[in-house]
Protein backbone atom coordinates (compact mmCIF):
# COMPACT_ATOMS: atom_id res chain seq x y z
CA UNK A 1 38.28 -30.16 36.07
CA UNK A 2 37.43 -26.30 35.71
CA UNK A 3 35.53 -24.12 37.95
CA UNK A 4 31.92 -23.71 37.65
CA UNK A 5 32.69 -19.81 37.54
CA UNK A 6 35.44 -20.61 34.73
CA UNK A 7 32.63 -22.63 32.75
CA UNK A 8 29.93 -20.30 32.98
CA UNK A 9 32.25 -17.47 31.50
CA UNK A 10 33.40 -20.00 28.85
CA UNK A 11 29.97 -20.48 27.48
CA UNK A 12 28.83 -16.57 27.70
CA UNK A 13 32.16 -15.82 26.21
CA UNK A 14 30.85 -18.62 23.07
CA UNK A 15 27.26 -16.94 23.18
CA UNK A 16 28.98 -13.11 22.95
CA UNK A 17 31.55 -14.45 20.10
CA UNK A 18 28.60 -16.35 18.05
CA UNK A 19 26.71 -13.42 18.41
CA UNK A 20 29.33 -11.34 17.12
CA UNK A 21 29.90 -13.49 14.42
CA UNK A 22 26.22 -13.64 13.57
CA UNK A 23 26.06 -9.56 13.11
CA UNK A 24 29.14 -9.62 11.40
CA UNK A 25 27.57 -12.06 8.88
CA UNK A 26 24.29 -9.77 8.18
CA UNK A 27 25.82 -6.85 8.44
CA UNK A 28 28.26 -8.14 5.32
CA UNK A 29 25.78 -9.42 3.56
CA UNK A 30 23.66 -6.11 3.71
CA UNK A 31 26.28 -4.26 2.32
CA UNK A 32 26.55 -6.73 -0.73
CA UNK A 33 22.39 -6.62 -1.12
CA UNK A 34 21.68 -2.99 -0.33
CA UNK A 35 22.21 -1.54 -4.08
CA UNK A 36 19.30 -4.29 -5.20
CA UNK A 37 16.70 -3.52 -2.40
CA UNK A 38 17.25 0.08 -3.25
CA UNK A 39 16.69 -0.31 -6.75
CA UNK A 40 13.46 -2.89 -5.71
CA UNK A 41 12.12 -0.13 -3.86
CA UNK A 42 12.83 2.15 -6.22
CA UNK A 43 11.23 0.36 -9.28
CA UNK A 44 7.98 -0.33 -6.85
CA UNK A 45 7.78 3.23 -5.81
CA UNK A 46 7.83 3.85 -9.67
CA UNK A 47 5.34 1.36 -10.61
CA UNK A 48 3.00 2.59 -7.82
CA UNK A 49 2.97 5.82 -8.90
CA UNK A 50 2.23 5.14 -12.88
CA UNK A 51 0.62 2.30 -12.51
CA UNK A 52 -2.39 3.57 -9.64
CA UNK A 53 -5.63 4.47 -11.74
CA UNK A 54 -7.17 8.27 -11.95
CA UNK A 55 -10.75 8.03 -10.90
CA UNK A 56 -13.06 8.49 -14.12
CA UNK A 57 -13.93 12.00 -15.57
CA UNK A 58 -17.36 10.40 -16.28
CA UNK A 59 -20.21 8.80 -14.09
CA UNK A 60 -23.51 7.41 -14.97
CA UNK A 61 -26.18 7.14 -12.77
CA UNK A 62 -29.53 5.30 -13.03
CA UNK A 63 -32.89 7.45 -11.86
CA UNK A 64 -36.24 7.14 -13.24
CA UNK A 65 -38.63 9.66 -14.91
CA UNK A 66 -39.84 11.91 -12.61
CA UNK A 67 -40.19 11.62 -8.31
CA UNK A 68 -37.69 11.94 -5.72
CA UNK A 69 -35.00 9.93 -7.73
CA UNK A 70 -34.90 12.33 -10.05
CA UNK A 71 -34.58 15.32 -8.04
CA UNK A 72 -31.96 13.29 -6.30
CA UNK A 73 -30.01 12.65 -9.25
CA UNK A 74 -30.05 16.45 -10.52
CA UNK A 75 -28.96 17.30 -6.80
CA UNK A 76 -25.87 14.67 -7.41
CA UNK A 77 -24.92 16.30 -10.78
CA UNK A 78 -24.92 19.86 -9.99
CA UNK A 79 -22.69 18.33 -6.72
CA UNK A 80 -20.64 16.36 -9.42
CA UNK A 81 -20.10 19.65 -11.61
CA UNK A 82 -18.56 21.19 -8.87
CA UNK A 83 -15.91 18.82 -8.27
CA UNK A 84 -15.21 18.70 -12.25
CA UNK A 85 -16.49 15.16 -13.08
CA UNK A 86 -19.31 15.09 -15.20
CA UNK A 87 -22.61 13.16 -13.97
CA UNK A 88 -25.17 11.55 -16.87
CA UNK A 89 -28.56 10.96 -15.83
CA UNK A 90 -29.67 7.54 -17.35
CA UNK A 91 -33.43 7.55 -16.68
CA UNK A 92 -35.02 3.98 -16.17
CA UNK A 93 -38.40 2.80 -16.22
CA UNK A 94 -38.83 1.08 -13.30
CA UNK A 95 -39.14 -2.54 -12.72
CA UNK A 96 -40.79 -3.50 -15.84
């Protein structure tokens, strides 16, 4: 019958040496998977940038025929012009 000291080192010598084994294990299997999760990332970085939409060149905005919407609405295309994106008044007569 062993030692309680010899059994104790037994079973942290089998939790170091399964451990070992364990990194071993992901370590070889990252080298066998890194060229295709480069290449994902890659192809999603790609996509990304292509695929993300340019805000529009064009706006429309509803205001009505005279009043503070109105004034409003010029205010917001002269603002618009600045920035380069072009800002069309749609006037609207009210509720009815």
């Amino acid at each position: 019958m062993a030692s309680f000291k010899e059994e104790v080192s037994e079973h942290i010598s089998a939790v170091y040496q399964t451990a070992a084994d364990e990194i071993k294990n992901w370590f070889s299997a990252l080298r066998e998977v890194w060229p295709l999760v480069f290449l994902l990332i890659l192809s999603l970085s790609i996509l990304v940038w292509y695929a993300k939409p340019a805000p529009p060149n064009k706006v429309l905005m509803a205001t009505g025929t005279g009043g503070s919407y109105k004034v409003l609405g010029e205010k917001y295309k002269t603002y618009f012009e600045k920035k380069g994106i072009k800002l069309e008044l749609v006037e609207t007569h009210g509720s009815n």
